[in-house]
PDB file of N, CA and C in Angstrom:
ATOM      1  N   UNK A   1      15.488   8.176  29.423  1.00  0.00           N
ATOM      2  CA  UNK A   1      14.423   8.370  28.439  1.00  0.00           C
ATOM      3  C   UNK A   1      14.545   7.288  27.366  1.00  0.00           C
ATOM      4  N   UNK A   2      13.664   6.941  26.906  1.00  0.00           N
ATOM      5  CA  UNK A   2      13.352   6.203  25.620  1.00  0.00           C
ATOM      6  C   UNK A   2      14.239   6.495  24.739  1.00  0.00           C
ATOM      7  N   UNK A   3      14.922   5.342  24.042  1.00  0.00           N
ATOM      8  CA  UNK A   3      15.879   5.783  22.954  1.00  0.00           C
ATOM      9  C   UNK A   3      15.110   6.408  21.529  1.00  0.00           C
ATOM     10  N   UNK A   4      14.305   5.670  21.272  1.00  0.00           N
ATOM     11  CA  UNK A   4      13.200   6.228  20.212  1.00  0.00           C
ATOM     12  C   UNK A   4      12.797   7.534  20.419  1.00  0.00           C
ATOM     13  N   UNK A   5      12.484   7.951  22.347  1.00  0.00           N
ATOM     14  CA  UNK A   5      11.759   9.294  22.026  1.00  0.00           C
ATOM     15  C   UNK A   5      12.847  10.161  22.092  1.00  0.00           C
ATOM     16  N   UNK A   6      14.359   9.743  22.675  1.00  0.00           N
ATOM     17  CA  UNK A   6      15.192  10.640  22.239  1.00  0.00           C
ATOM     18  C   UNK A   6      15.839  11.356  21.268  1.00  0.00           C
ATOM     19  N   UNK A   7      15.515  10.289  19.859  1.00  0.00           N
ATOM     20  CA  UNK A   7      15.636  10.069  18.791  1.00  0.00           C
ATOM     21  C   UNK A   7      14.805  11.596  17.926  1.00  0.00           C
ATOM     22  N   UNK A   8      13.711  10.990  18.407  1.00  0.00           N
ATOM     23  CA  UNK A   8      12.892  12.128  18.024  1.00  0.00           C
ATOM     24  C   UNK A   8      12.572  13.331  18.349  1.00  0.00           C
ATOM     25  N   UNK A   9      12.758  13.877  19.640  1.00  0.00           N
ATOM     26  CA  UNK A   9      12.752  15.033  20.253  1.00  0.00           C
ATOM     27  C   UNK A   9      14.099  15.823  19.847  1.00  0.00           C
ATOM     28  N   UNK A  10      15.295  14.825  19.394  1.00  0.00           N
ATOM     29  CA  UNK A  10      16.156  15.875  19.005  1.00  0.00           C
ATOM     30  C   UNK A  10      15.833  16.139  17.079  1.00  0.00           C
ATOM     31  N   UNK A  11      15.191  15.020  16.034  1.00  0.00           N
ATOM     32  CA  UNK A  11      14.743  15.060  15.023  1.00  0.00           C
ATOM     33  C   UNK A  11      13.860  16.277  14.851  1.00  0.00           C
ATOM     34  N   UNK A  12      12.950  17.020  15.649  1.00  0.00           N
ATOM     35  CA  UNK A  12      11.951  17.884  15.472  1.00  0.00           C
ATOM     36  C   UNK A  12      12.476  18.955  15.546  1.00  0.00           C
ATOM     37  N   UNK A  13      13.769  19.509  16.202  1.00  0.00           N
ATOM     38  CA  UNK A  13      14.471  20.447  16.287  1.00  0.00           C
ATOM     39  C   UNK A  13      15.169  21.247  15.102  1.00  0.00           C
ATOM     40  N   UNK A  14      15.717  19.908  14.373  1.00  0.00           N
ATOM     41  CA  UNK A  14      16.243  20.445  13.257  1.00  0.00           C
ATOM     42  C   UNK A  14      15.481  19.932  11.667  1.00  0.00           C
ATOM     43  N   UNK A  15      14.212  20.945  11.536  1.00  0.00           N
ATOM     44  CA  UNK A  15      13.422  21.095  10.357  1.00  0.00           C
ATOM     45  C   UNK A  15      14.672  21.012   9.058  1.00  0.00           C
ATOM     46  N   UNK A  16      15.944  21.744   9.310  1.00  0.00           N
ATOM     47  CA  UNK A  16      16.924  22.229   8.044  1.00  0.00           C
ATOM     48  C   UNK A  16      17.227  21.217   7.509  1.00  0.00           C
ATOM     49  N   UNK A  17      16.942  19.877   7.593  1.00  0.00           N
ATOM     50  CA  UNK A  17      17.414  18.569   7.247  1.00  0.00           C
ATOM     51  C   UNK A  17      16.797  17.789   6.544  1.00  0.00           C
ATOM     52  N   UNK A  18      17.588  16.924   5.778  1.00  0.00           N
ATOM     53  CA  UNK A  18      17.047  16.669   4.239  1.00  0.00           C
ATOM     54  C   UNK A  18      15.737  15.830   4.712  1.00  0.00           C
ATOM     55  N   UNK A  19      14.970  15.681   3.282  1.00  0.00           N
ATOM     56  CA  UNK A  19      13.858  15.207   3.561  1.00  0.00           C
ATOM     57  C   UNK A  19      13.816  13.433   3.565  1.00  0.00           C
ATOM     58  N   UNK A  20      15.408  12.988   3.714  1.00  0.00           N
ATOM     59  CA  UNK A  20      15.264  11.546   3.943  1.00  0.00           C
ATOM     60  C   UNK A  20      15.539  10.964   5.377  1.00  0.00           C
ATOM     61  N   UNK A  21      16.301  12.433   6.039  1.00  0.00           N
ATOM     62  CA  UNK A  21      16.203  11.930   7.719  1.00  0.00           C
ATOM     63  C   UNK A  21      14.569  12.410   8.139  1.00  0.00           C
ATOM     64  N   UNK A  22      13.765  13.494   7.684  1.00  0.00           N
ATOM     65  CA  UNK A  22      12.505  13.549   7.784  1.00  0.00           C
ATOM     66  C   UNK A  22      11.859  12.230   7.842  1.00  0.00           C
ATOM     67  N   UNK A  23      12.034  11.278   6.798  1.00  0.00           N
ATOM     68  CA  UNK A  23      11.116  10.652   6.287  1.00  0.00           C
ATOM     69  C   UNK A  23      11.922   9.168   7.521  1.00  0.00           C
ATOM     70  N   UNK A  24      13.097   9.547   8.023  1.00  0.00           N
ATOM     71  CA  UNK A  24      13.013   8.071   9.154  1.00  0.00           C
ATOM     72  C   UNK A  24      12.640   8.776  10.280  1.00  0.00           C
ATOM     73  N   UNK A  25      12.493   9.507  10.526  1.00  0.00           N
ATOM     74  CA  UNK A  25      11.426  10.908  11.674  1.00  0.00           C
ATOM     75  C   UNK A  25      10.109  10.012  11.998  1.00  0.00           C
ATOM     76  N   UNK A  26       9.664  10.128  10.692  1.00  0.00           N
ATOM     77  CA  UNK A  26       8.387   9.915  10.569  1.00  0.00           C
ATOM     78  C   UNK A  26       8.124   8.241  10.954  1.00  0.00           C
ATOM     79  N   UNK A  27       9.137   7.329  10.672  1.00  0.00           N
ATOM     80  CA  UNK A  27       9.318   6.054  11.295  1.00  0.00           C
ATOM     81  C   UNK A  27       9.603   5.736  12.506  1.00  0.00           C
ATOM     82  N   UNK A  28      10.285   6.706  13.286  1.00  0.00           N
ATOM     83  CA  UNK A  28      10.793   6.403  14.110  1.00  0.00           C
ATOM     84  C   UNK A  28       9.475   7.153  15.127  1.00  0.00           C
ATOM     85  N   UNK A  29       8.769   7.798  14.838  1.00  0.00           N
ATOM     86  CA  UNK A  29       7.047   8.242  15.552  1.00  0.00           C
ATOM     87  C   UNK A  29       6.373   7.342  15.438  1.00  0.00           C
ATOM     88  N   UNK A  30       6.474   6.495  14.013  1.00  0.00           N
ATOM     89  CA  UNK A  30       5.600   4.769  13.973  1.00  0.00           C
ATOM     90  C   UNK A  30       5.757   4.309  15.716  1.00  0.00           C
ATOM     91  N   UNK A  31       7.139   4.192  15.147  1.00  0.00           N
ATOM     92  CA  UNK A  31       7.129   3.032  16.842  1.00  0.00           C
ATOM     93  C   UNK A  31       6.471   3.539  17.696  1.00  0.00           C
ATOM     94  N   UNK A  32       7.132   5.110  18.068  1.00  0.00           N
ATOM     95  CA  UNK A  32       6.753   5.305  19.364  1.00  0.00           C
ATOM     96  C   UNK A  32       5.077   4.956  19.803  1.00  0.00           C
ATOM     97  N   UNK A  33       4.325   5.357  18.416  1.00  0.00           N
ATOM     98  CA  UNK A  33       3.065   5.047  18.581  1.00  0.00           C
ATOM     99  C   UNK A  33       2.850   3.512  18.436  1.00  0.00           C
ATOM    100  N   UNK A  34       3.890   2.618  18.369  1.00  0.00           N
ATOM    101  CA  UNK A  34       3.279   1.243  18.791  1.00  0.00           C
ATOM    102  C   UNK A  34       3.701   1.173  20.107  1.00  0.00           C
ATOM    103  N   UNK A  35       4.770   1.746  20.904  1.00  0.00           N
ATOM    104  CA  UNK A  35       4.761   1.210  22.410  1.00  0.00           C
ATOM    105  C   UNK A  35       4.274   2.865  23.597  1.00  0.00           C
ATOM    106  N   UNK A  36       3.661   3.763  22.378  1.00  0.00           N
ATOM    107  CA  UNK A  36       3.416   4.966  23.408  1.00  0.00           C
ATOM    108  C   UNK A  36       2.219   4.492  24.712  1.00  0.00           C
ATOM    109  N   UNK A  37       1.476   2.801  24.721  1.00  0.00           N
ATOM    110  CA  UNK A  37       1.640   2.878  26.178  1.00  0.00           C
ATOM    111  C   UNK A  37       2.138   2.351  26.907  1.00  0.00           C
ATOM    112  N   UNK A  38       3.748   2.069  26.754  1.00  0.00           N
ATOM    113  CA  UNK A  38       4.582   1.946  28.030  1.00  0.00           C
ATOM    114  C   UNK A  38       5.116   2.604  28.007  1.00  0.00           C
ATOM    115  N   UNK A  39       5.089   4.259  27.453  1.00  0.00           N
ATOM    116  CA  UNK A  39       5.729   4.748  27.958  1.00  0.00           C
ATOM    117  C   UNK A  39       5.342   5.386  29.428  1.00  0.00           C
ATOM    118  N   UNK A  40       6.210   6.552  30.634  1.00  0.00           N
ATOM    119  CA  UNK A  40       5.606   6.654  31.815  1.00  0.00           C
ATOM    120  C   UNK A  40       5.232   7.787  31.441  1.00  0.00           C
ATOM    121  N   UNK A  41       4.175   8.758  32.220  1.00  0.00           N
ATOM    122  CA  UNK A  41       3.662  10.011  31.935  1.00  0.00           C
ATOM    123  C   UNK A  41       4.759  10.765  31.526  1.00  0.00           C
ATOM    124  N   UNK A  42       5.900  10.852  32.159  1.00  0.00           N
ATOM    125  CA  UNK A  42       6.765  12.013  31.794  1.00  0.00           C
ATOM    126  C   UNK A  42       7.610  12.342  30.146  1.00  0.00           C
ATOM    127  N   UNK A  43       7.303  10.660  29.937  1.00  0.00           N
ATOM    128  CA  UNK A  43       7.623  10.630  28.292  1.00  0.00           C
ATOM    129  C   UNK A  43       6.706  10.560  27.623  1.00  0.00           C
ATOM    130  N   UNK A  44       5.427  10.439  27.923  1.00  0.00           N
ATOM    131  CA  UNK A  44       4.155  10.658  27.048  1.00  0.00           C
ATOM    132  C   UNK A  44       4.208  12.456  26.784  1.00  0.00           C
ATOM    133  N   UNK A  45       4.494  13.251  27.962  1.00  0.00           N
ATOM    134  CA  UNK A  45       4.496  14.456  28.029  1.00  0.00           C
ATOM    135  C   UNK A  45       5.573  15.071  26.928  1.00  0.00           C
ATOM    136  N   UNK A  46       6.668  14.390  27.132  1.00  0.00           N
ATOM    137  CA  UNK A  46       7.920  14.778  26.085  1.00  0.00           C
ATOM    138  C   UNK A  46       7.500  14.377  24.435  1.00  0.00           C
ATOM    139  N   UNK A  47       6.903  13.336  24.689  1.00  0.00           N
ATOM    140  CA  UNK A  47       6.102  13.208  22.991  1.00  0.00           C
ATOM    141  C   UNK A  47       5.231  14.350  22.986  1.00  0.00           C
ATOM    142  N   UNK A  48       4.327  14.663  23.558  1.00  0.00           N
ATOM    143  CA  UNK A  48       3.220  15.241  23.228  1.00  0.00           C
ATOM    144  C   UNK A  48       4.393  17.043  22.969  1.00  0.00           C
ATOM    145  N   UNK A  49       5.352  16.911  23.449  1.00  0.00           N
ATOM    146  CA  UNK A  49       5.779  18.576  23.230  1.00  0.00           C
ATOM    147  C   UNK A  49       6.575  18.650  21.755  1.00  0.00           C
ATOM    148  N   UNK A  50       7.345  16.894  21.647  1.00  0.00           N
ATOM    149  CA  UNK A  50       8.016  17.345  20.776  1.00  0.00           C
ATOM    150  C   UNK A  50       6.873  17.457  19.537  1.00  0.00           C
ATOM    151  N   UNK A  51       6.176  16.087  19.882  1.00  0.00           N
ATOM    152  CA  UNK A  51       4.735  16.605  18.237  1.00  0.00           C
ATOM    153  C   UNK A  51       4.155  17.799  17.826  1.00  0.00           C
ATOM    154  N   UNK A  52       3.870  19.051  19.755  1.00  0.00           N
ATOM    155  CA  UNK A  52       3.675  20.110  19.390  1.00  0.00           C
ATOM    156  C   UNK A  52       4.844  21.220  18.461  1.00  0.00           C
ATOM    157  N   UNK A  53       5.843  20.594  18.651  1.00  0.00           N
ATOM    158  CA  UNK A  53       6.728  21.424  18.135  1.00  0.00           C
ATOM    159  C   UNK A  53       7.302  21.177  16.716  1.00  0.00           C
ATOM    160  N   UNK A  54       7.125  19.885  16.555  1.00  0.00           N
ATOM    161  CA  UNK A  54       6.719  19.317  14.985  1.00  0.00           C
ATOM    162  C   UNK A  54       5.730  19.952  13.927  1.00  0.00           C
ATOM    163  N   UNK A  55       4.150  20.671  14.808  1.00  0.00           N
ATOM    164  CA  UNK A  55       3.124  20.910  14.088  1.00  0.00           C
ATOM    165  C   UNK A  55       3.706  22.296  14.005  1.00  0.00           C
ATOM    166  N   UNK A  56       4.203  23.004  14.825  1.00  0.00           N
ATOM    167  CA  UNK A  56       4.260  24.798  14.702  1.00  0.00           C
ATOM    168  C   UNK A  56       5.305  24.653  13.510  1.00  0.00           C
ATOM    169  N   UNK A  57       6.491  23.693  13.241  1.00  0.00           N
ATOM    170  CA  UNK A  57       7.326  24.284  12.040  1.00  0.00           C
ATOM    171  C   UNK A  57       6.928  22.639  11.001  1.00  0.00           C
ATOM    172  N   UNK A  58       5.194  23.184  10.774  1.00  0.00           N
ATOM    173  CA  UNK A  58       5.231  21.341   9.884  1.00  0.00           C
ATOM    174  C   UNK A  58       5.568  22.261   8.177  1.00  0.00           C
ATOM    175  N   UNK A  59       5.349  23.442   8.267  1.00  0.00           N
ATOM    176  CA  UNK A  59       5.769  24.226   6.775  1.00  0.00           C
ATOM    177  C   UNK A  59       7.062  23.565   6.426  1.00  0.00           C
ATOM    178  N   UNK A  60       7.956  23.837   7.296  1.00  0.00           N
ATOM    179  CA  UNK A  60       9.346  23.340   6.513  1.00  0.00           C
ATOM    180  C   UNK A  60       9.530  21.944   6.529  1.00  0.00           C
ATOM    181  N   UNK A  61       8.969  21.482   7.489  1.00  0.00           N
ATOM    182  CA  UNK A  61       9.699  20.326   7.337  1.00  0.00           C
ATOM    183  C   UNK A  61       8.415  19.123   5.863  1.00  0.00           C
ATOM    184  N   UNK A  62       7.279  20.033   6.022  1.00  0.00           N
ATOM    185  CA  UNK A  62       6.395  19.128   4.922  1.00  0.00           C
ATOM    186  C   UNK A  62       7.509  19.678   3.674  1.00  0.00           C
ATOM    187  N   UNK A  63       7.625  20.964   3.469  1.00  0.00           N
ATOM    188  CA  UNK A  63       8.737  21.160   2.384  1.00  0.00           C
ATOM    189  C   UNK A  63       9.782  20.157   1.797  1.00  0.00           C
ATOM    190  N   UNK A  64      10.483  20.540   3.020  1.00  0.00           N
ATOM    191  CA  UNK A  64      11.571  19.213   2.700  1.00  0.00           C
ATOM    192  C   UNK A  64      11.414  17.559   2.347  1.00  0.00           C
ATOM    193  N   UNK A  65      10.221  17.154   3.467  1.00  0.00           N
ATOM    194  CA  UNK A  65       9.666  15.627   2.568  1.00  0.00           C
ATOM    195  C   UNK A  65       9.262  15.609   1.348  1.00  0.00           C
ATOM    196  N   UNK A  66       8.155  17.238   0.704  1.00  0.00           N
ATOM    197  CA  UNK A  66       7.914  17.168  -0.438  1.00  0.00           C
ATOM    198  C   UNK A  66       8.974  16.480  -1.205  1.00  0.00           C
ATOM    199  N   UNK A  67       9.652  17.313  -1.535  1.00  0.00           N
ATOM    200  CA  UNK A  67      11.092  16.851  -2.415  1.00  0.00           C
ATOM    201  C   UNK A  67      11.327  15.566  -2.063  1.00  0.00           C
ATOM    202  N   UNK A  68      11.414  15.011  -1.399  1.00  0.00           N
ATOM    203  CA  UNK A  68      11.668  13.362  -1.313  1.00  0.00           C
ATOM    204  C   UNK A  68      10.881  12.670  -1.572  1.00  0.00           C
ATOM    205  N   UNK A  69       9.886  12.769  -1.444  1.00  0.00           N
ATOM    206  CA  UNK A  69       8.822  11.813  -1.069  1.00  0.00           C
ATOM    207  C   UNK A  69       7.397  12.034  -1.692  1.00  0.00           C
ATOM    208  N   UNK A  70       6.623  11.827  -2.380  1.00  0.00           N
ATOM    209  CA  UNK A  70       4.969  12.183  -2.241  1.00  0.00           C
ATOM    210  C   UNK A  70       4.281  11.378  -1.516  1.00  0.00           C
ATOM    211  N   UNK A  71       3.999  12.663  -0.435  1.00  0.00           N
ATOM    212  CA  UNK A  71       2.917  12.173   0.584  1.00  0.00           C
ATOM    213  C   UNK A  71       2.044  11.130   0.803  1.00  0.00           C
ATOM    214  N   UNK A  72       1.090  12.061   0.447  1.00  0.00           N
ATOM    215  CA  UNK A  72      -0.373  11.231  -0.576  1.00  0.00           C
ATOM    216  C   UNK A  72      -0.112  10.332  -0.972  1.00  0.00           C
ATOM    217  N   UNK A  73       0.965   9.909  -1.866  1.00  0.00           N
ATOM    218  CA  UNK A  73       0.956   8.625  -2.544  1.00  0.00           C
ATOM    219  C   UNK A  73       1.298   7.628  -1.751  1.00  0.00           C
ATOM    220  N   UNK A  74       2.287   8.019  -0.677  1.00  0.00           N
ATOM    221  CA  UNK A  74       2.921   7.034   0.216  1.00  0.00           C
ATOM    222  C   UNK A  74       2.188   6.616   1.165  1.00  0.00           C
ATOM    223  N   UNK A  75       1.163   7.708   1.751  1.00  0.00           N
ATOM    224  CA  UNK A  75      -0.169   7.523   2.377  1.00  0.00           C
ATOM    225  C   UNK A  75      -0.850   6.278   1.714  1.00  0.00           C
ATOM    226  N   UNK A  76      -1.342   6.394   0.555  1.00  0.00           N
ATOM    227  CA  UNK A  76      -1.815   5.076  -0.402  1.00  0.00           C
ATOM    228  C   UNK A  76      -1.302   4.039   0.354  1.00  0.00           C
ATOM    229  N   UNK A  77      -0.523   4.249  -0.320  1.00  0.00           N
ATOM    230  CA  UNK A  77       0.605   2.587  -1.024  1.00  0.00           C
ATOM    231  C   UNK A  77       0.479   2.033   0.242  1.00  0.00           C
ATOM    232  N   UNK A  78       1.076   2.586   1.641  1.00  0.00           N
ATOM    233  CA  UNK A  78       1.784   1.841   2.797  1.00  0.00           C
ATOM    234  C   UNK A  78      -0.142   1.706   3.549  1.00  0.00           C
ATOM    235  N   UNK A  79      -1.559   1.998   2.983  1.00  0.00           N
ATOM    236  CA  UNK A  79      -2.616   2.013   3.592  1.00  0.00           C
ATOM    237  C   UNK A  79      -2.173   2.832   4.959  1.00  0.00           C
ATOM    238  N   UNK A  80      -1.715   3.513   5.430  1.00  0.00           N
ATOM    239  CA  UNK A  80      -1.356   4.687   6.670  1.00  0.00           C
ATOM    240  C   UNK A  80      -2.934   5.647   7.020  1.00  0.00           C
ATOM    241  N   UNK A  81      -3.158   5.307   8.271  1.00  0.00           N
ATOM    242  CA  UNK A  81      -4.427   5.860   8.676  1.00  0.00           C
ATOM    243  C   UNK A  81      -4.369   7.334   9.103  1.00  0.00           C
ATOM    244  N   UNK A  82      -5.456   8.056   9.328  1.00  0.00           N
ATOM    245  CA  UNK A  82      -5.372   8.985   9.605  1.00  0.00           C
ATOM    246  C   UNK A  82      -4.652   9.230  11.218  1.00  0.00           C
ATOM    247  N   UNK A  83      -5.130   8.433  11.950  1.00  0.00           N
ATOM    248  CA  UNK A  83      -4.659   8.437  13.491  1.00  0.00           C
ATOM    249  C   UNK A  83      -3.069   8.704  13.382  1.00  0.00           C
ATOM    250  N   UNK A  84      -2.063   8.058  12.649  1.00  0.00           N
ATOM    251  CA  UNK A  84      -0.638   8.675  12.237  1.00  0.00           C
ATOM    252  C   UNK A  84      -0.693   9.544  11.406  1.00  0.00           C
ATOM    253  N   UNK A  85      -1.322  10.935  12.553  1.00  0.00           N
ATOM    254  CA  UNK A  85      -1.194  12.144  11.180  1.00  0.00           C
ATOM    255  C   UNK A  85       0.316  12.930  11.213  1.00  0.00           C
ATOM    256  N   UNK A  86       1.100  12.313  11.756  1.00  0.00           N
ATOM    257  CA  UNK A  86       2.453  12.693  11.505  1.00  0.00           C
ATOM    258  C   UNK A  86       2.937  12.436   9.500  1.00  0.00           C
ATOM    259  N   UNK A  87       1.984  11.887   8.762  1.00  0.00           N
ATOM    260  CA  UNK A  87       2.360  11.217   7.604  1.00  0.00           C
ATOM    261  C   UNK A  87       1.559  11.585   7.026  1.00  0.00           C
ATOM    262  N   UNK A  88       0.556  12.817   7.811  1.00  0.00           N
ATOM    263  CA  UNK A  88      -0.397  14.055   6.620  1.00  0.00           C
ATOM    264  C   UNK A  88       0.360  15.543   6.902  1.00  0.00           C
ATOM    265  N   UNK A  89       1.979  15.701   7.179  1.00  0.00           N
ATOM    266  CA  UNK A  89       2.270  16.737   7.259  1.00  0.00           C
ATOM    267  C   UNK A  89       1.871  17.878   6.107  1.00  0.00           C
ATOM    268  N   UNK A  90       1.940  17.111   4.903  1.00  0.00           N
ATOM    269  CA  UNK A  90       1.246  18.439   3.998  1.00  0.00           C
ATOM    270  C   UNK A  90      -0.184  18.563   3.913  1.00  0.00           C
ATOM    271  N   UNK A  91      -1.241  17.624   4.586  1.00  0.00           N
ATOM    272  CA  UNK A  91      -2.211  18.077   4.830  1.00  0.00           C
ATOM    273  C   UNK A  91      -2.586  18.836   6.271  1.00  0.00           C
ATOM    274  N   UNK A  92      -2.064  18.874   7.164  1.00  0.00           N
ATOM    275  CA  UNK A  92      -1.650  19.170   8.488  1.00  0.00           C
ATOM    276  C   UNK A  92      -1.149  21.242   8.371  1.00  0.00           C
ATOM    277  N   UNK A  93      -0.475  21.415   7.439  1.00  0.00           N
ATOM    278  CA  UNK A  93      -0.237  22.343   7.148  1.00  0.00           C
ATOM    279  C   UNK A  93      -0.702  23.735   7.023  1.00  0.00           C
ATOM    280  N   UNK A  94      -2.104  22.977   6.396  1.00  0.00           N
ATOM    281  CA  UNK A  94      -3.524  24.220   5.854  1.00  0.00           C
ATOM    282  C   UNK A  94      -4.198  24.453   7.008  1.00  0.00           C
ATOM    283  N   UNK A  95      -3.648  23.526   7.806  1.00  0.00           N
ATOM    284  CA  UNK A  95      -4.786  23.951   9.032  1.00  0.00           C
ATOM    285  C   UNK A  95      -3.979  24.821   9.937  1.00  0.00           C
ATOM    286  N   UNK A  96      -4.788  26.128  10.317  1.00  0.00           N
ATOM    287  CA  UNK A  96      -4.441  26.868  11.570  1.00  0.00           C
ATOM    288  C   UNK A  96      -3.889  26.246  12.703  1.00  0.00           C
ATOM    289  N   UNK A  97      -2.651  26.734  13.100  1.00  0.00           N
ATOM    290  CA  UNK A  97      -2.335  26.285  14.374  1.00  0.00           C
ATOM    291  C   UNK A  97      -2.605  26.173  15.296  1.00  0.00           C
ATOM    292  N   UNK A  98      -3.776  27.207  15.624  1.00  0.00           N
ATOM    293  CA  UNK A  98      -4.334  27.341  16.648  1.00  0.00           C
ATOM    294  C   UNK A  98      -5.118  26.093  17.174  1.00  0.00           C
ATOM    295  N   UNK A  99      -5.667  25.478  16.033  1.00  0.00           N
ATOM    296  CA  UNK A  99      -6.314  24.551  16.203  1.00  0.00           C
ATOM    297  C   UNK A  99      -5.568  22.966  16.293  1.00  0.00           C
ATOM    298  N   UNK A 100      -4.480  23.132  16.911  1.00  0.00           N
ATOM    299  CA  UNK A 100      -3.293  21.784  16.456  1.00  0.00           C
ATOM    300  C   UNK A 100      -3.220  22.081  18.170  1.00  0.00           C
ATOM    301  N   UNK A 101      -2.819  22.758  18.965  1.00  0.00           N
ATOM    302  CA  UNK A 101      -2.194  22.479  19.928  1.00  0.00           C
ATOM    303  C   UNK A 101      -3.559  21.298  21.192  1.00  0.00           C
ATOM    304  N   UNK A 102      -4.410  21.382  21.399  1.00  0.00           N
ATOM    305  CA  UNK A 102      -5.438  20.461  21.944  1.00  0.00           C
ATOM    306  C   UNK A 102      -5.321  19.487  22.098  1.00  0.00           C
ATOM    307  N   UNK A 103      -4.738  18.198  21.244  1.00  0.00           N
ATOM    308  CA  UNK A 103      -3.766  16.960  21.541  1.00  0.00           C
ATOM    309  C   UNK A 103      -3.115  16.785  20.532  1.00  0.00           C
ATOM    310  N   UNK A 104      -2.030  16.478  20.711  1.00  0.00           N
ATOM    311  CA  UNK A 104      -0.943  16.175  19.798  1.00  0.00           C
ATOM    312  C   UNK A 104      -1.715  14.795  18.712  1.00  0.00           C
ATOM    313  N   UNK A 105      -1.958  13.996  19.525  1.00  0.00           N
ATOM    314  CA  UNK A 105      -2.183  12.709  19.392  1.00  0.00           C
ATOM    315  C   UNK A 105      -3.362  12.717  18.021  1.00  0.00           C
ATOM    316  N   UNK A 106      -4.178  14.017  18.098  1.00  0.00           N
ATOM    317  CA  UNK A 106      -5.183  13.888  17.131  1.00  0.00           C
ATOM    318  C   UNK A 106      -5.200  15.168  16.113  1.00  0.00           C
ATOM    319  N   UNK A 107      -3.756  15.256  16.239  1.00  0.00           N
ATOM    320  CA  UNK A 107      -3.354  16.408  14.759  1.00  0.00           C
ATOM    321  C   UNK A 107      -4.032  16.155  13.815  1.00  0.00           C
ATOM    322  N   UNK A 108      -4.626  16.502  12.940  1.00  0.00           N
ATOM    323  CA  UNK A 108      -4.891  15.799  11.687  1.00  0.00           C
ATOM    324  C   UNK A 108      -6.128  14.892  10.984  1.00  0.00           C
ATOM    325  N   UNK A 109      -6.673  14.452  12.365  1.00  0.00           N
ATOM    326  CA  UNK A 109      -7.607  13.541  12.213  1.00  0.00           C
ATOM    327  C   UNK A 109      -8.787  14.415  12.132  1.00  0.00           C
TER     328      UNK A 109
END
């Protein structure tokens, strides 16, 4: 597997963690979304579960970036589009879950 997506599939697991390994989480999903197409179906699939499993606990873990980080502002500053809605976790939040699982890829947007 991808070292990046290994990276991250074990990152989504543990929400309990400060909000500055969160916030290289959230970098280390950059990449994947610059080379997610080489990855092969079976690791597109492993992204798409760990993102689902990112959105069902995005409460705690937007928590924990709170405290580190403001969102929104960092959204600004770095110009970050909506398509990386891994980096609208506290806007991502308000929305029903129900409505998150359909593609990972367009959480948010």
């Amino acid at each position: 597997m991808n070292r990046l997506l290994t990276h991250y599939c074990v990152d989504v697991q543990h929400p309990e963690v400060s909000g500055a390994e969160h916030l290289e989480m959230l970098k280390i999903r950059d990449q994947l979304s610059d080379v997610e197409a080489t990855l092969s179906e079976a690791e597109r699939q492993q992204l798409a579960e760990a993102d689902r499993l990112l959105v069902t606990q995005v409460e705690v873990f937007s928590q924990e970036l709170l405290k580190f980080l403001n969102l929104s502002q960092h959204r600004q500053t770095a110009h970050i589009p909506p398509e990386r809605w891994w980096w609208y976790l506290d806007v991502v939040r308000h929305v029903p879950h129900q409505g998150l699982h359909s593609s990972s890829s367009r959480v948010g947007t």
